[in-house]
N, C-alpha and C. Protein backbone atom coordinates (compact mmCIF):
# COMPACT_ATOMS: atom_id res chain seq x y z
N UNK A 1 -7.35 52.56 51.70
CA UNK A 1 -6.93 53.66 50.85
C UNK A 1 -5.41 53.88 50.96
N UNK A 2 -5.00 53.61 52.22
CA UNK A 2 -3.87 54.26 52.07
C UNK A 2 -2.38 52.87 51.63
N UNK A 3 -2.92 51.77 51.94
CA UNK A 3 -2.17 50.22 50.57
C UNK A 3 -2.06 50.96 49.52
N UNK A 4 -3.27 51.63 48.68
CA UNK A 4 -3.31 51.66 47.24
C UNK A 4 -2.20 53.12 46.97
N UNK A 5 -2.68 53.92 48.19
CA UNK A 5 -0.97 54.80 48.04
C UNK A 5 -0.03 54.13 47.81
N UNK A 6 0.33 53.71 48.77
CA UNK A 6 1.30 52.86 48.83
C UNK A 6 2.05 52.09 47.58
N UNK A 7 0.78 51.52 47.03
CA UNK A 7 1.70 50.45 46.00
C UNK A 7 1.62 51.41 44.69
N UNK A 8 0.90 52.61 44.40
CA UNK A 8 0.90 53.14 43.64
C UNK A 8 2.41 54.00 43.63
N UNK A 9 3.20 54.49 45.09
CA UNK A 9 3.94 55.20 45.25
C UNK A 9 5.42 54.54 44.51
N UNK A 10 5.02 53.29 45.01
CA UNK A 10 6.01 51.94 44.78
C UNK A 10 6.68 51.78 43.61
N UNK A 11 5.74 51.76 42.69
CA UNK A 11 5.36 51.08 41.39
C UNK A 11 5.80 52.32 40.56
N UNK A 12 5.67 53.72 40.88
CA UNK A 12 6.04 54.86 40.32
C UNK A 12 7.34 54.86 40.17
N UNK A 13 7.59 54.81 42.09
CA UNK A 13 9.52 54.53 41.90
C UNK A 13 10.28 53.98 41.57
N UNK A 14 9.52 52.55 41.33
CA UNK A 14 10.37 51.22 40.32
C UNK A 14 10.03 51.55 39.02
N UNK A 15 9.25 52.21 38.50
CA UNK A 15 9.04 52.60 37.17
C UNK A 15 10.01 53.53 36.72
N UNK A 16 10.40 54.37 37.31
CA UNK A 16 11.18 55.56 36.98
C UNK A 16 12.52 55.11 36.98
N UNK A 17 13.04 54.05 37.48
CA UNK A 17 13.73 53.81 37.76
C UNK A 17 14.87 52.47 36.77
N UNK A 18 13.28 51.91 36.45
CA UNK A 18 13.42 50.94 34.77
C UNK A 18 13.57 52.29 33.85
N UNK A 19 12.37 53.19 33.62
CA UNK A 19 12.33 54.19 32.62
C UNK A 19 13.62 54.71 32.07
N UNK A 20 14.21 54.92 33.36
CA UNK A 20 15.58 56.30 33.55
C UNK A 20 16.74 55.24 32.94
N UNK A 21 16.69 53.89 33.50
CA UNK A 21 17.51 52.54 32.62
C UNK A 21 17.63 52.63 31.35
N UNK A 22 16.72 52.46 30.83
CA UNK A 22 16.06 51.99 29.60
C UNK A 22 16.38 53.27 28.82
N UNK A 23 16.03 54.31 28.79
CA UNK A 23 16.73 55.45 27.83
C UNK A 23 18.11 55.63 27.99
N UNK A 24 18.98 55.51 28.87
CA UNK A 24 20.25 55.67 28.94
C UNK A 24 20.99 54.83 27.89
N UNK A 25 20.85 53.67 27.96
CA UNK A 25 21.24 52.46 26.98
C UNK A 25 20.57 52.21 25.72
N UNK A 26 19.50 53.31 25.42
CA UNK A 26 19.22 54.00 24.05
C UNK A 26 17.48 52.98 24.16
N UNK A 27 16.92 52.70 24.65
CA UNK A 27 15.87 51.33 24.42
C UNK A 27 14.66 51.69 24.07
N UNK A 28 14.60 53.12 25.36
CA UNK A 28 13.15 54.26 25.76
C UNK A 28 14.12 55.84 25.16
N UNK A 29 12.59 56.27 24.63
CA UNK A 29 12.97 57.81 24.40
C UNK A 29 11.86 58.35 25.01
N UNK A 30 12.87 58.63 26.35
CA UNK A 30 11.80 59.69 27.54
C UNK A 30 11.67 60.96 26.82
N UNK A 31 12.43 61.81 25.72
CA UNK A 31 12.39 63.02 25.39
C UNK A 31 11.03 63.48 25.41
N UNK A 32 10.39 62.55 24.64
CA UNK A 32 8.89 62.71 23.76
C UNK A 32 7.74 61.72 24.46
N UNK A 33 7.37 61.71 25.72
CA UNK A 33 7.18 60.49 26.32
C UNK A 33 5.23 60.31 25.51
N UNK A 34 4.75 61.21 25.46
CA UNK A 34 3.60 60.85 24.33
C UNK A 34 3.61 60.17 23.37
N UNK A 35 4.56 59.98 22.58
CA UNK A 35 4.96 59.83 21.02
C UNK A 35 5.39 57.69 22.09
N UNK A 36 5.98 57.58 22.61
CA UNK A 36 6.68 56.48 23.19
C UNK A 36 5.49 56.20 24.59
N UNK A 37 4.83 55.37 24.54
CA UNK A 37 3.36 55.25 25.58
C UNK A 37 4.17 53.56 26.05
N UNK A 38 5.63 53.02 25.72
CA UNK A 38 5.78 51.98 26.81
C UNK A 38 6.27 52.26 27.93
N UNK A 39 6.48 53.59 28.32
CA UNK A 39 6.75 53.39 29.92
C UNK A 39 5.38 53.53 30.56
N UNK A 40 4.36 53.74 29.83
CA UNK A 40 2.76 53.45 30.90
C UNK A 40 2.53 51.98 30.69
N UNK A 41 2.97 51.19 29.67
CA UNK A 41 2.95 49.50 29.83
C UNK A 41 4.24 49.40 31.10
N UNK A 42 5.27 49.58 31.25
CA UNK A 42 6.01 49.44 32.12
C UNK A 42 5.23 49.72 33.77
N UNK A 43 4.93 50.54 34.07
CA UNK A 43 3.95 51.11 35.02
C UNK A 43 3.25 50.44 35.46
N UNK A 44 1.77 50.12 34.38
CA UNK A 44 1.27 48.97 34.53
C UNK A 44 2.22 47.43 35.37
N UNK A 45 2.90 47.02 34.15
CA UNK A 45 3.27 45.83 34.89
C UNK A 45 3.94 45.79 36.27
N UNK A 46 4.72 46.61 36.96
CA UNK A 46 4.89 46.62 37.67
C UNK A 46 4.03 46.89 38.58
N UNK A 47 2.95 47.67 38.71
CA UNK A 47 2.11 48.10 39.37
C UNK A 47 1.51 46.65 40.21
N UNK A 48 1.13 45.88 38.95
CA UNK A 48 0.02 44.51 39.28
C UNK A 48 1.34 43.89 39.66
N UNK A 49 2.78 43.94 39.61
CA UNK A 49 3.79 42.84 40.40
C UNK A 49 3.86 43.01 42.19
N UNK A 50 3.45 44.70 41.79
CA UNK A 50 3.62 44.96 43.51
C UNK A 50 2.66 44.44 44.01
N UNK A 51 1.30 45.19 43.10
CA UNK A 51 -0.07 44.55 44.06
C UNK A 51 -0.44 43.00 44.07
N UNK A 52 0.39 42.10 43.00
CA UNK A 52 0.07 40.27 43.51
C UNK A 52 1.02 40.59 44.25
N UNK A 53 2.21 40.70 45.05
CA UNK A 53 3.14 40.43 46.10
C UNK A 53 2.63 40.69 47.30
N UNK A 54 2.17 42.31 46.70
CA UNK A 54 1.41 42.83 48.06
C UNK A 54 -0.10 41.91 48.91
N UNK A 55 -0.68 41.38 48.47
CA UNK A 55 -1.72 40.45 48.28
C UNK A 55 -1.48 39.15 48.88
N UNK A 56 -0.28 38.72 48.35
CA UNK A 56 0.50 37.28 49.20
C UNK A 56 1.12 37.63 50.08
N UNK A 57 1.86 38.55 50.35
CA UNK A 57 2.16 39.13 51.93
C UNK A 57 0.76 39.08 52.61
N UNK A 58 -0.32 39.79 52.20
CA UNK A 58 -1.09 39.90 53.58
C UNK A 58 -1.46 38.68 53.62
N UNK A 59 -2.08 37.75 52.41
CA UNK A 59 -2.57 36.49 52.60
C UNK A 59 -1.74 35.49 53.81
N UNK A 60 -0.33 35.33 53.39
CA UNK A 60 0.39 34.39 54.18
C UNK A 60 0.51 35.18 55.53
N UNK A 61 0.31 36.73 55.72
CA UNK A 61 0.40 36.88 57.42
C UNK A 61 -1.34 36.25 58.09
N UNK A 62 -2.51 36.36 57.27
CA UNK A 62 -3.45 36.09 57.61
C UNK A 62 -3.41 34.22 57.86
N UNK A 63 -2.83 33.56 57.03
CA UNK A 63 -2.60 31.85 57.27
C UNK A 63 -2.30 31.43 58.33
């Protein structure tokens, strides 16, 4: 339980962090974030980048 914190916490902060990017340089309009649903595709992808990384970390400490 507490991995899936973890990579969920992760994935939030690298999200926000593309998000907060991405509207500055005009790309995302956080104003209206309903109306604009790609920062939950953003989310997503990062989410599953942390959790395959996270996954091959434990794999290769278990090898």
């Amino acid at each position: 339980m507490k991995e899936w914190f973890l990579y969920v916490f992760i994935a939030t902060l690298i999200s926000m962090f593309i998000q907060s990017g991405l509207d500055k340089i005009g790309l995302l309009n956080l104003n209206n974030m309903w109306t604009d649903l790609s920062w939950l595709v953003i989310f997503f992808v990062v989410y599953v980048l942390i959790d395959l990384a996270g996954r091959a970390l434990i794999g290769s400490k278990n090898n």
